[in-house]
N, C-alpha and C. Protein backbone atom coordinates (compact mmCIF):
# COMPACT_ATOMS: atom_id res chain seq x y z
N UNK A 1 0.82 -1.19 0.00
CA UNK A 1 0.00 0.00 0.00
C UNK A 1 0.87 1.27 0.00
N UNK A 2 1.83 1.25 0.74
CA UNK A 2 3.28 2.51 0.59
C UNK A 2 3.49 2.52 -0.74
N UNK A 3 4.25 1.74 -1.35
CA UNK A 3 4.71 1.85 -2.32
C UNK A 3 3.83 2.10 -3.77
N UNK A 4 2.46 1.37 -3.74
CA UNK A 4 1.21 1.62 -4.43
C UNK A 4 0.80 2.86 -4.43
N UNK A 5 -0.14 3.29 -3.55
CA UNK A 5 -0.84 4.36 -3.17
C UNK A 5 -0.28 5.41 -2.72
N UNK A 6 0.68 5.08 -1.21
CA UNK A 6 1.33 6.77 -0.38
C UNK A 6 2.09 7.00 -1.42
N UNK A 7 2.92 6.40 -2.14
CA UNK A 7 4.25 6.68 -2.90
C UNK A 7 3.77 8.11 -3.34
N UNK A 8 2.74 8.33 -4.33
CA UNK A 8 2.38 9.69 -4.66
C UNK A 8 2.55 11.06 -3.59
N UNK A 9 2.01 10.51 -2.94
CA UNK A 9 1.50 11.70 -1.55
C UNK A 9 2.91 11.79 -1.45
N UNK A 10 3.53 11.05 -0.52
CA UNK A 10 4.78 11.16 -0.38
C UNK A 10 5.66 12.56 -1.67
N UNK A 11 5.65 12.15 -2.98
CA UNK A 11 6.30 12.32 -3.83
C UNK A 11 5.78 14.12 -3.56
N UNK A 12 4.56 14.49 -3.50
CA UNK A 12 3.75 15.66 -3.26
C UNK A 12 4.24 16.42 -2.27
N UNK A 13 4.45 15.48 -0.97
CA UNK A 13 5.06 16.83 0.12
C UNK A 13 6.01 16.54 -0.11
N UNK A 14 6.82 16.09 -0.56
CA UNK A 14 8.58 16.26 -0.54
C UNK A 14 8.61 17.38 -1.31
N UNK A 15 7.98 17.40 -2.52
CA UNK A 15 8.00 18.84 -3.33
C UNK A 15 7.59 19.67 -2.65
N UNK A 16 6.61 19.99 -1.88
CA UNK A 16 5.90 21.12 -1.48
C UNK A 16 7.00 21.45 -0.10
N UNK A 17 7.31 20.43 0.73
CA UNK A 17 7.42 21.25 1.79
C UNK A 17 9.17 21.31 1.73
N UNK A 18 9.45 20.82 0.65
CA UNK A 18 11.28 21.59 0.56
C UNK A 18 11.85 21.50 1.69
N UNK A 19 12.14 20.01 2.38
CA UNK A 19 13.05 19.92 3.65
C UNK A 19 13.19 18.26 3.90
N UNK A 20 14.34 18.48 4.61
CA UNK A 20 14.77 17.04 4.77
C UNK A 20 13.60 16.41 5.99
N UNK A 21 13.63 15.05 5.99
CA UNK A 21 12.79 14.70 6.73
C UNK A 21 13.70 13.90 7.79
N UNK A 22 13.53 14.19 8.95
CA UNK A 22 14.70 13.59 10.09
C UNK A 22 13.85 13.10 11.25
N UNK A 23 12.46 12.75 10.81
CA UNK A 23 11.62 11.32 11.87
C UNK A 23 10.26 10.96 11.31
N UNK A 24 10.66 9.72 11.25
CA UNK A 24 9.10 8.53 10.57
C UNK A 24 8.82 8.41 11.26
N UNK A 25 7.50 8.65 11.92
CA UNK A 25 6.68 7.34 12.54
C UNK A 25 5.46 6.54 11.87
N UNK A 26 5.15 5.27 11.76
CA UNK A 26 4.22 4.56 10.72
C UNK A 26 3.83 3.62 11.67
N UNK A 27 2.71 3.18 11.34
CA UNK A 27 1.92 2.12 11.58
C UNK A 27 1.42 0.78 10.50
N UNK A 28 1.04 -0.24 9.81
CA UNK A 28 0.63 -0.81 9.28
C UNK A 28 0.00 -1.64 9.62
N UNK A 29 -0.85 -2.25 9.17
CA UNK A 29 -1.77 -3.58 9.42
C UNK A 29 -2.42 -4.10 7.92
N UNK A 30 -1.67 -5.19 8.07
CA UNK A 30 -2.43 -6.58 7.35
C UNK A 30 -3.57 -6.94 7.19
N UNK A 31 -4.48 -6.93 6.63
CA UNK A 31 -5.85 -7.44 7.01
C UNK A 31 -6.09 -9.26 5.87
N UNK A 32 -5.58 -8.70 4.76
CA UNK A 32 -5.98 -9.42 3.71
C UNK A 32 -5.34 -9.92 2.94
N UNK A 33 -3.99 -9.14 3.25
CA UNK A 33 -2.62 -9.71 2.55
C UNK A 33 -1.57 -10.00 3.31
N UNK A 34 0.02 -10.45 2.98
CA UNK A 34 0.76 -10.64 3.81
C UNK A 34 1.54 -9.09 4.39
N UNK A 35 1.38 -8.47 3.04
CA UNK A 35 1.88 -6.76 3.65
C UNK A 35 0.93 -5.93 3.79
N UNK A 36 0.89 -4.95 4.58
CA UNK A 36 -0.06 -3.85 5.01
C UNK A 36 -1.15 -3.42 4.20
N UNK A 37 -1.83 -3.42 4.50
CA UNK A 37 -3.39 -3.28 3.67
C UNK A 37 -3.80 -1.68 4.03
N UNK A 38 -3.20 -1.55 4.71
CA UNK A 38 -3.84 0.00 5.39
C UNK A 38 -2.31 0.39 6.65
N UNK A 39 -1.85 1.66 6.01
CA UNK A 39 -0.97 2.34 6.53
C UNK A 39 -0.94 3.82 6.59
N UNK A 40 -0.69 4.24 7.96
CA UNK A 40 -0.27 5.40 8.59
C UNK A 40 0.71 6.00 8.45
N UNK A 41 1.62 7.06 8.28
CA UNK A 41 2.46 7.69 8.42
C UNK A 41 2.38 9.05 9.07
N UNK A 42 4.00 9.61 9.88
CA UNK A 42 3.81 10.93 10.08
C UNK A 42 5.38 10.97 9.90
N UNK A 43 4.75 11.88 9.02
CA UNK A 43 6.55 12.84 9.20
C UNK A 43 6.64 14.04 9.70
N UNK A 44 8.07 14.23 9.64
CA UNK A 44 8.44 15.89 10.63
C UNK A 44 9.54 15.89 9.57
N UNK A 45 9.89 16.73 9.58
CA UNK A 45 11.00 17.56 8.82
C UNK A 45 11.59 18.32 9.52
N UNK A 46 12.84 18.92 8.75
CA UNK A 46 13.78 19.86 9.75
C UNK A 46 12.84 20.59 9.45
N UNK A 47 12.85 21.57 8.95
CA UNK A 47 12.07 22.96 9.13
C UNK A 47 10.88 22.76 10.45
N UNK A 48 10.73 21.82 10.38
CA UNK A 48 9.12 21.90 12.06
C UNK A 48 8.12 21.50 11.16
N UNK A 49 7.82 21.10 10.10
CA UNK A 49 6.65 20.99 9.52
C UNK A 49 6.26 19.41 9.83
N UNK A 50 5.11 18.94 9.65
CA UNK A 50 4.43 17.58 9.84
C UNK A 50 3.30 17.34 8.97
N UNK A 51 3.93 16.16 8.25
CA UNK A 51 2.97 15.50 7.67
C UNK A 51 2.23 14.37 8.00
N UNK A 52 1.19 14.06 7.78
CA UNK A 52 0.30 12.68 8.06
C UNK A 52 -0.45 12.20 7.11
N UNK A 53 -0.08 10.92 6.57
CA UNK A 53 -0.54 10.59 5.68
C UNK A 53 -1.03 8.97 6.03
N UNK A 54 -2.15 8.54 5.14
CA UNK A 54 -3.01 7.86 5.30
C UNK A 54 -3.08 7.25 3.84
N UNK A 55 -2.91 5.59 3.62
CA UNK A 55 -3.48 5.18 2.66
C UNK A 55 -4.14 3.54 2.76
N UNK A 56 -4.87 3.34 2.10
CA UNK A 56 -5.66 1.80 2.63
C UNK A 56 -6.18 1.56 1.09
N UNK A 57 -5.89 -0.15 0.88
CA UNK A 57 -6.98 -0.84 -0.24
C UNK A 57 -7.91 -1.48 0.02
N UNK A 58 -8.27 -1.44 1.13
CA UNK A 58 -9.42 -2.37 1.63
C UNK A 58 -10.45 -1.71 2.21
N UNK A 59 -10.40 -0.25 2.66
CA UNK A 59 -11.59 0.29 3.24
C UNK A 59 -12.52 0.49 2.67
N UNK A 60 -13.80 0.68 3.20
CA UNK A 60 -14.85 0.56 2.05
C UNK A 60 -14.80 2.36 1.81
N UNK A 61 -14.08 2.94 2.23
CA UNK A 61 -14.06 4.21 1.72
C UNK A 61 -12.86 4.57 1.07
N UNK A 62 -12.73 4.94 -0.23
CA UNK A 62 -11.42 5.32 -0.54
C UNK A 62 -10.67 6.75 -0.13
N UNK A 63 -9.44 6.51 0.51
CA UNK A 63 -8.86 7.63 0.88
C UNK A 63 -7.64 7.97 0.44
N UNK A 64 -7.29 8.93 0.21
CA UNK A 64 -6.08 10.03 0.09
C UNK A 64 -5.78 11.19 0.44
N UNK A 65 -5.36 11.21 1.51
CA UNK A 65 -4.85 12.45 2.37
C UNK A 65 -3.76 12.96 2.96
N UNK A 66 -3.04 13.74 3.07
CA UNK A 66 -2.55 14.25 3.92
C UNK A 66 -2.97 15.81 4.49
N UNK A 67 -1.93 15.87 5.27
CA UNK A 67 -2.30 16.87 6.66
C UNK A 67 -1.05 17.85 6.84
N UNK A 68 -0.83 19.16 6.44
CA UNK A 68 0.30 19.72 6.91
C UNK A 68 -0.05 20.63 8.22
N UNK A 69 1.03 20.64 9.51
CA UNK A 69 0.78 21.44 10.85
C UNK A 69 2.04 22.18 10.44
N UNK A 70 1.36 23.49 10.37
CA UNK A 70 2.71 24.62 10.57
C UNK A 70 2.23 25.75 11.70
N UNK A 71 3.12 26.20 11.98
CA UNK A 71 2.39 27.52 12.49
C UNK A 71 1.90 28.79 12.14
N UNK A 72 0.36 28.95 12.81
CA UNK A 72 -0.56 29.39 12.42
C UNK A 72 -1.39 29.10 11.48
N UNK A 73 -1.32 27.27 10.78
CA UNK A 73 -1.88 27.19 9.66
C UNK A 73 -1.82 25.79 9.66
N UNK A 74 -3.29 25.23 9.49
CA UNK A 74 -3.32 23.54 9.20
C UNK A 74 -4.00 23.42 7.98
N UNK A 75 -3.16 22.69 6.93
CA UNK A 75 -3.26 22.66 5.71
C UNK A 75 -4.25 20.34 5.42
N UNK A 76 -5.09 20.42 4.92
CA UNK A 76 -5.28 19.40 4.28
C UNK A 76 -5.98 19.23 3.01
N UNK A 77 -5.20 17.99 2.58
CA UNK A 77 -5.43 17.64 0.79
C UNK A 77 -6.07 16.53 0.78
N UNK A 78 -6.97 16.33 0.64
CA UNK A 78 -7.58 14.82 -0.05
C UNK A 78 -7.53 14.53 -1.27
N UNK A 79 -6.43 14.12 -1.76
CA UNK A 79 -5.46 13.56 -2.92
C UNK A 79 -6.73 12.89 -4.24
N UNK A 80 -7.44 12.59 -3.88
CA UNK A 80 -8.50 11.50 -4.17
C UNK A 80 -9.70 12.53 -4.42
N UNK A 81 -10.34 13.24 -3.61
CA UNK A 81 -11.41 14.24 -3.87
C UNK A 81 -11.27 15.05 -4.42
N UNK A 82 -9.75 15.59 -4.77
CA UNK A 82 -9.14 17.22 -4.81
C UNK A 82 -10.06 17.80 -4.09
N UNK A 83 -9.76 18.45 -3.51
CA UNK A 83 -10.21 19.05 -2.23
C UNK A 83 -9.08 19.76 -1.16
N UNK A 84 -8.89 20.98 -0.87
CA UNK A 84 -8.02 21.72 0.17
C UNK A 84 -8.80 22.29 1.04
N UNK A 85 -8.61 22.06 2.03
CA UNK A 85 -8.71 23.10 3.44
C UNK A 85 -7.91 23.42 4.27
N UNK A 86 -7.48 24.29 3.99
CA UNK A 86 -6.86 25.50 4.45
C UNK A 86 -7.30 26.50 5.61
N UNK A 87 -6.67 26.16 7.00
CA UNK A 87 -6.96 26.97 8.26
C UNK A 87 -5.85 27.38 8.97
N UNK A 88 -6.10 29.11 9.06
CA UNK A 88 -4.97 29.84 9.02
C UNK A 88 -5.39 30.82 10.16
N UNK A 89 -4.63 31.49 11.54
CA UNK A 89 -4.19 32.06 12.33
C UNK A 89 -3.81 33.55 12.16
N UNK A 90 -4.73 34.46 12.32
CA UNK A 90 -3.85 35.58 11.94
C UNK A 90 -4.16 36.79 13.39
N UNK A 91 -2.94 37.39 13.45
CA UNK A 91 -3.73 38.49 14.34
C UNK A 91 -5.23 39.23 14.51
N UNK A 92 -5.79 38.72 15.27
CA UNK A 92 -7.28 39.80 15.20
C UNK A 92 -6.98 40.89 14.92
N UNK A 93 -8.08 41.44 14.25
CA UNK A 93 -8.67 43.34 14.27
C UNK A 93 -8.91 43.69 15.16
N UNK A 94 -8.24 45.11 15.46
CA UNK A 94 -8.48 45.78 16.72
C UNK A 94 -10.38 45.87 16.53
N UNK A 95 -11.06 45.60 15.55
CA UNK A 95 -12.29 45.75 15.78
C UNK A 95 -13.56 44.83 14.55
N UNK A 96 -12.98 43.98 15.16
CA UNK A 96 -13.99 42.42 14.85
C UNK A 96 -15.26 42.68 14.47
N UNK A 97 -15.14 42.07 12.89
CA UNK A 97 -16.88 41.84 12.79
C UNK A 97 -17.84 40.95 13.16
N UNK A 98 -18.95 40.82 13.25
CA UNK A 98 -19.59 40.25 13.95
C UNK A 98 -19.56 38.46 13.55
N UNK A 99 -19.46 37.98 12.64
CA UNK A 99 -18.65 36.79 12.07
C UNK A 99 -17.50 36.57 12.19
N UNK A 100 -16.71 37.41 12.84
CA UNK A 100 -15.14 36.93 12.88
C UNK A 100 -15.13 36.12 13.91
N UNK A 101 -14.03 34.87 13.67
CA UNK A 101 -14.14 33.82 14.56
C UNK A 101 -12.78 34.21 15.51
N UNK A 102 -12.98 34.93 16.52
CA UNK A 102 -11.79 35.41 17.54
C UNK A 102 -11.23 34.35 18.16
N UNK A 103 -9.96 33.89 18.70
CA UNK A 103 -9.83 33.03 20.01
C UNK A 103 -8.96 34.05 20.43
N UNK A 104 -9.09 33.81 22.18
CA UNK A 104 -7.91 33.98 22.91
C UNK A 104 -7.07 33.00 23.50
N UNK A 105 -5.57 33.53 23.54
CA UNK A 105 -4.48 32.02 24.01
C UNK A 105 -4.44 32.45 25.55
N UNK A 106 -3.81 31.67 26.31
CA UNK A 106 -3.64 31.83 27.57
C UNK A 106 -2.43 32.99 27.85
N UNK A 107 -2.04 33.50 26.61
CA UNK A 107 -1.51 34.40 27.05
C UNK A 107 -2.07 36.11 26.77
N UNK A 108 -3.28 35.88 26.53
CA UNK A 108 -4.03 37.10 26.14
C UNK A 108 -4.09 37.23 24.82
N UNK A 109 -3.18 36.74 23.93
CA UNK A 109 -3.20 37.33 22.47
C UNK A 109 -4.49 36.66 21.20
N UNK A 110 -4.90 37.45 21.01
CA UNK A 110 -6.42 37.47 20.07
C UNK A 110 -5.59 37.21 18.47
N UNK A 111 -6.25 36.33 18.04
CA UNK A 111 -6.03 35.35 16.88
C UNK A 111 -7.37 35.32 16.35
N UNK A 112 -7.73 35.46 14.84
CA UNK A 112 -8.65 35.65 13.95
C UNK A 112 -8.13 33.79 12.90
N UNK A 113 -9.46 33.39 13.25
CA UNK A 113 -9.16 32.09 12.60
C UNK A 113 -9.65 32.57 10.73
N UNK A 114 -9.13 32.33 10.14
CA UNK A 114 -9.83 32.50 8.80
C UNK A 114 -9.50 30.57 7.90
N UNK A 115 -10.54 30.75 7.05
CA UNK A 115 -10.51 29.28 6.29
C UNK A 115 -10.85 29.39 4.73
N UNK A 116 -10.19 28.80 4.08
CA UNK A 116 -9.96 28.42 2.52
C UNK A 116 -9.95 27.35 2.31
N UNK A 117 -10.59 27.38 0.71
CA UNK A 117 -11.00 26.00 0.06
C UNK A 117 -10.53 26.46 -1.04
N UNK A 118 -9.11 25.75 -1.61
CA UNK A 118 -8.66 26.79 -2.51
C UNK A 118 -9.39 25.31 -4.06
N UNK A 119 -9.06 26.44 -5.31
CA UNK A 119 -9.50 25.02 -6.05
C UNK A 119 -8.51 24.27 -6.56
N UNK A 120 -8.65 23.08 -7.05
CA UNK A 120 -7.92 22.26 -7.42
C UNK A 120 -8.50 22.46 -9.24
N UNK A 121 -7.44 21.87 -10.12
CA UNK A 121 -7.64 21.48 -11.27
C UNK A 121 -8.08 20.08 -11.53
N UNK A 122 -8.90 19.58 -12.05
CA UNK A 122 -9.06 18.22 -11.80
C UNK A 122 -7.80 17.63 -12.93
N UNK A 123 -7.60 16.94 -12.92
CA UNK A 123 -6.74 15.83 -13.40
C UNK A 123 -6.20 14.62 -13.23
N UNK A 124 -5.68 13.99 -14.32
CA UNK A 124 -5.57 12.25 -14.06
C UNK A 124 -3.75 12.00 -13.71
N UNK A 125 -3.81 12.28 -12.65
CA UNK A 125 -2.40 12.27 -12.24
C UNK A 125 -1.09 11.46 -12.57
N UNK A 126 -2.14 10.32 -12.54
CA UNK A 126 -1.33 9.00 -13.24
C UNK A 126 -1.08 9.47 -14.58
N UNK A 127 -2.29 9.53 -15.88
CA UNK A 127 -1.62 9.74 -16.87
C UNK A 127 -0.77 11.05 -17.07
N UNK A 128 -0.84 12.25 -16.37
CA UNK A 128 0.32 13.42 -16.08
C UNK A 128 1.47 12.91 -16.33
N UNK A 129 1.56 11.96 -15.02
CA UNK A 129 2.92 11.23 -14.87
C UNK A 129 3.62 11.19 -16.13
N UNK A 130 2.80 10.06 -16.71
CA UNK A 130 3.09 8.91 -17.97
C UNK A 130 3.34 9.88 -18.97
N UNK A 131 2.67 10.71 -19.23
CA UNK A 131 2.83 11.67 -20.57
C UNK A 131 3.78 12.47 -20.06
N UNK A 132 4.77 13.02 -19.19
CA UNK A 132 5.32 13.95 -18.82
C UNK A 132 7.05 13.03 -18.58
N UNK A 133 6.94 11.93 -18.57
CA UNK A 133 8.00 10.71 -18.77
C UNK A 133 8.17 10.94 -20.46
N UNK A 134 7.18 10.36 -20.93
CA UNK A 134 7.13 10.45 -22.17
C UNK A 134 7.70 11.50 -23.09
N UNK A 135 7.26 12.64 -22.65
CA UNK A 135 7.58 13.83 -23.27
C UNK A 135 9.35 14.26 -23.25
N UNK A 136 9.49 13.72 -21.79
CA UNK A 136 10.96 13.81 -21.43
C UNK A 136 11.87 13.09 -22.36
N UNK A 137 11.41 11.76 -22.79
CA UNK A 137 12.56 10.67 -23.47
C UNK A 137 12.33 11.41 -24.98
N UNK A 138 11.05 11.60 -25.42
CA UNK A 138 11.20 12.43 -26.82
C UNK A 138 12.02 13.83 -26.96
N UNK A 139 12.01 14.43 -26.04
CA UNK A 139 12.90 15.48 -26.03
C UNK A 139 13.95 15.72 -25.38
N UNK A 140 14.28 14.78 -24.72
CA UNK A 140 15.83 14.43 -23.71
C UNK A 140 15.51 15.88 -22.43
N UNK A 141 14.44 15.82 -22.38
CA UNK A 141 14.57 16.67 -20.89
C UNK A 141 14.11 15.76 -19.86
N UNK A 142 13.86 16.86 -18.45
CA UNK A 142 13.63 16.51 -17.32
C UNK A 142 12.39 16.15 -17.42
N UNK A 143 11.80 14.79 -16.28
CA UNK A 143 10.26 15.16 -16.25
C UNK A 143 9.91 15.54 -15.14
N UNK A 144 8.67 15.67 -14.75
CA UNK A 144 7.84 16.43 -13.88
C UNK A 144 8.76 16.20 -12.39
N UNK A 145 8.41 14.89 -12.80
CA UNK A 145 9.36 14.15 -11.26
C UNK A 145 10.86 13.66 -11.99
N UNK A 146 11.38 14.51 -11.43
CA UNK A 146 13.23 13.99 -11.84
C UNK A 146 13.28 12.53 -10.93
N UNK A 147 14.66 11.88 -11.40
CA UNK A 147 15.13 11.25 -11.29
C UNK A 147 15.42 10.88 -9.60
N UNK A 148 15.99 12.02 -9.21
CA UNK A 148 16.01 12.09 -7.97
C UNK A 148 15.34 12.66 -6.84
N UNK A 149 14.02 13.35 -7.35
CA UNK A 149 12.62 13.36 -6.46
C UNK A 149 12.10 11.98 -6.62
N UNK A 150 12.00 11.03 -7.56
CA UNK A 150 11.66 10.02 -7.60
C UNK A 150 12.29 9.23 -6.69
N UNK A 151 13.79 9.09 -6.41
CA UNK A 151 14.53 8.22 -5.72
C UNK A 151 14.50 8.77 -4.29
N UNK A 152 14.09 10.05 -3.72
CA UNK A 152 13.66 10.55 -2.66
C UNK A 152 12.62 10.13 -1.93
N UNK A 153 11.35 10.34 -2.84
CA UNK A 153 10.36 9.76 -2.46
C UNK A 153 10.01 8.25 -2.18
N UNK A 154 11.25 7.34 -2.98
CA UNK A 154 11.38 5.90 -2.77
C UNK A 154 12.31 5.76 -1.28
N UNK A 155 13.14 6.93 -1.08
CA UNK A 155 13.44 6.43 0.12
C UNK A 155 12.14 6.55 1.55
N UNK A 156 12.03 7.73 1.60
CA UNK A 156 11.06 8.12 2.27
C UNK A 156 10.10 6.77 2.70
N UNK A 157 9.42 6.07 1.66
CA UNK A 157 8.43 5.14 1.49
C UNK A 157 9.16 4.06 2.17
N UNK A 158 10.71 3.53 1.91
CA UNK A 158 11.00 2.47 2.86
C UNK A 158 11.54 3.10 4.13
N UNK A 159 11.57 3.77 4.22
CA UNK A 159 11.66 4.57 5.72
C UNK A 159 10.59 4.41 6.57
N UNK A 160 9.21 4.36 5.72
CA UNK A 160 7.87 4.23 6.60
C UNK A 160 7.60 2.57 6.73
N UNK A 161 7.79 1.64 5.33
CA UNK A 161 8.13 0.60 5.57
C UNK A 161 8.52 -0.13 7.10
N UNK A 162 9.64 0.26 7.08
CA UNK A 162 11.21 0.38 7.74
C UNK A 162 9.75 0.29 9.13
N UNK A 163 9.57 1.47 9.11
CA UNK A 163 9.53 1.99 10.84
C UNK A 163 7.99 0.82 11.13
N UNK A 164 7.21 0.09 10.42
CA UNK A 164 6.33 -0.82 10.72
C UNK A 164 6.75 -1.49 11.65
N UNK A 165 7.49 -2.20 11.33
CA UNK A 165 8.19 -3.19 12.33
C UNK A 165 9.92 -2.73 12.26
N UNK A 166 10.22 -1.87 13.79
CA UNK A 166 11.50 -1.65 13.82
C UNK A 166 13.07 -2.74 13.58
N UNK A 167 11.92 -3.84 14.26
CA UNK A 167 13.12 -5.10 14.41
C UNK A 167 13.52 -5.84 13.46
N UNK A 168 12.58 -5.33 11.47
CA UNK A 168 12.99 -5.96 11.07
C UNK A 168 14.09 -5.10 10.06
N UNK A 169 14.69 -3.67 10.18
CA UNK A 169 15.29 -2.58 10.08
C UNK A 169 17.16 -3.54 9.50
C-alpha cells in the first residue's frame, strides 16, 4: 500500500514542503494480505513541519490524504477528492466583525481564525505522470518528477516501511 498508493502523496510533500525529513513514525496492518493493507504515516522535517498521511486498499471508503501542521496554519489535501482546506491564524482586528471567529491564548493574544477552500484542477495524475515521462525521453529533458525526487520519495516510502516493524530494520 506505501509503495502503491502513499508513494504519490509522499512524492507531493517532498516537493511542497522543501526539507529534509529527520523522523518517521508509521503504523501498518495486514488485514488481507501478507503486507499492510492500510498504513499510517507521520513525518516531521527539519524545518518543524508535519505531515500525516493515510493510505488503505481495503476500506470501504477510498482515501487520500494528507495533513500539513505549521504555524498558524493547518493545511489538508484529499489527494483522491481534490479538495483543500486550508486553516490559518492571523492576528485579530483591533475591531472584529460580527462573524469573525476570535480566540484567545492563555496568554491574552487574540487570533482571527480564517478558512480556505482553494480550487484544485481536476486531473488524471497517473496519466500526467506517464505523458510527462514520455515527453521527457522524446525530447531528452527533465520530467515532472526527476530522477532524484523520484529516488527521494522511494526512500522516504521504505523509511515508513522500515519503521512498521522496527526489528525488522
Amino acid at each position: 500500500v506505501v509503495l502503491d498508493l502513499m508513494i504519490h502523496d509522499i512524492d507531493a510533500i517532498l516537493s511542497v514542503v522543501n526539507s529534509e525529513v529527520v523522523q518517521v513514525n508509521a503504523s501498518g496492518v495486514s488485514v488481507i494480505s501478507q503486507s499492510p493493507d492500510i498504513a499510517n504515516a507521520r513525518l516531521e522535517f527539519e524545518n518543524g513541519c508535519v505531515a500525516n498521511l493515510t493510505a488503505s486498499r481495503i476500506s470501504l471508503k477510498n482515501m487520500r490524504k494528507s495533513r500539513f501542521f505549521q504555524k498558524d496554519a493547518y493545511i489538508s489535501v484529499d489527494f483522491l477528492e481534490k479538495k483543500v482546506e486550508v486553516v490559518k491564524m492571523k492576528d485579530a482586528p483591533k475591531e472584529p466583525g460580527d462573524f469573525d471567529m476570535i480566540l484567545q491564548n492563555a496568554e491574552g493574544i487574540k487570533k482571527q481564525i480564517y478558512f480556505e477552500n482553494p480550487s484544485i484542477e481536476t486531473n488524471n495524475a497517473i496519466l500526467d505522470e506517464l505523458e510527462s515521462f514520455a515527453e521527457a525521453i522524446e525530447n531528452n529533458s527533465t520530467p515532472v518528477v526527476s530522477l532524484k525526487q523520484g529516488t527521494q520519495a522511494l526512500k522516504v516510502a521504505l523509511q515508513i516501511i522500515s519503521a512498521f516493524n522496527p526489528k525488522k530494520i
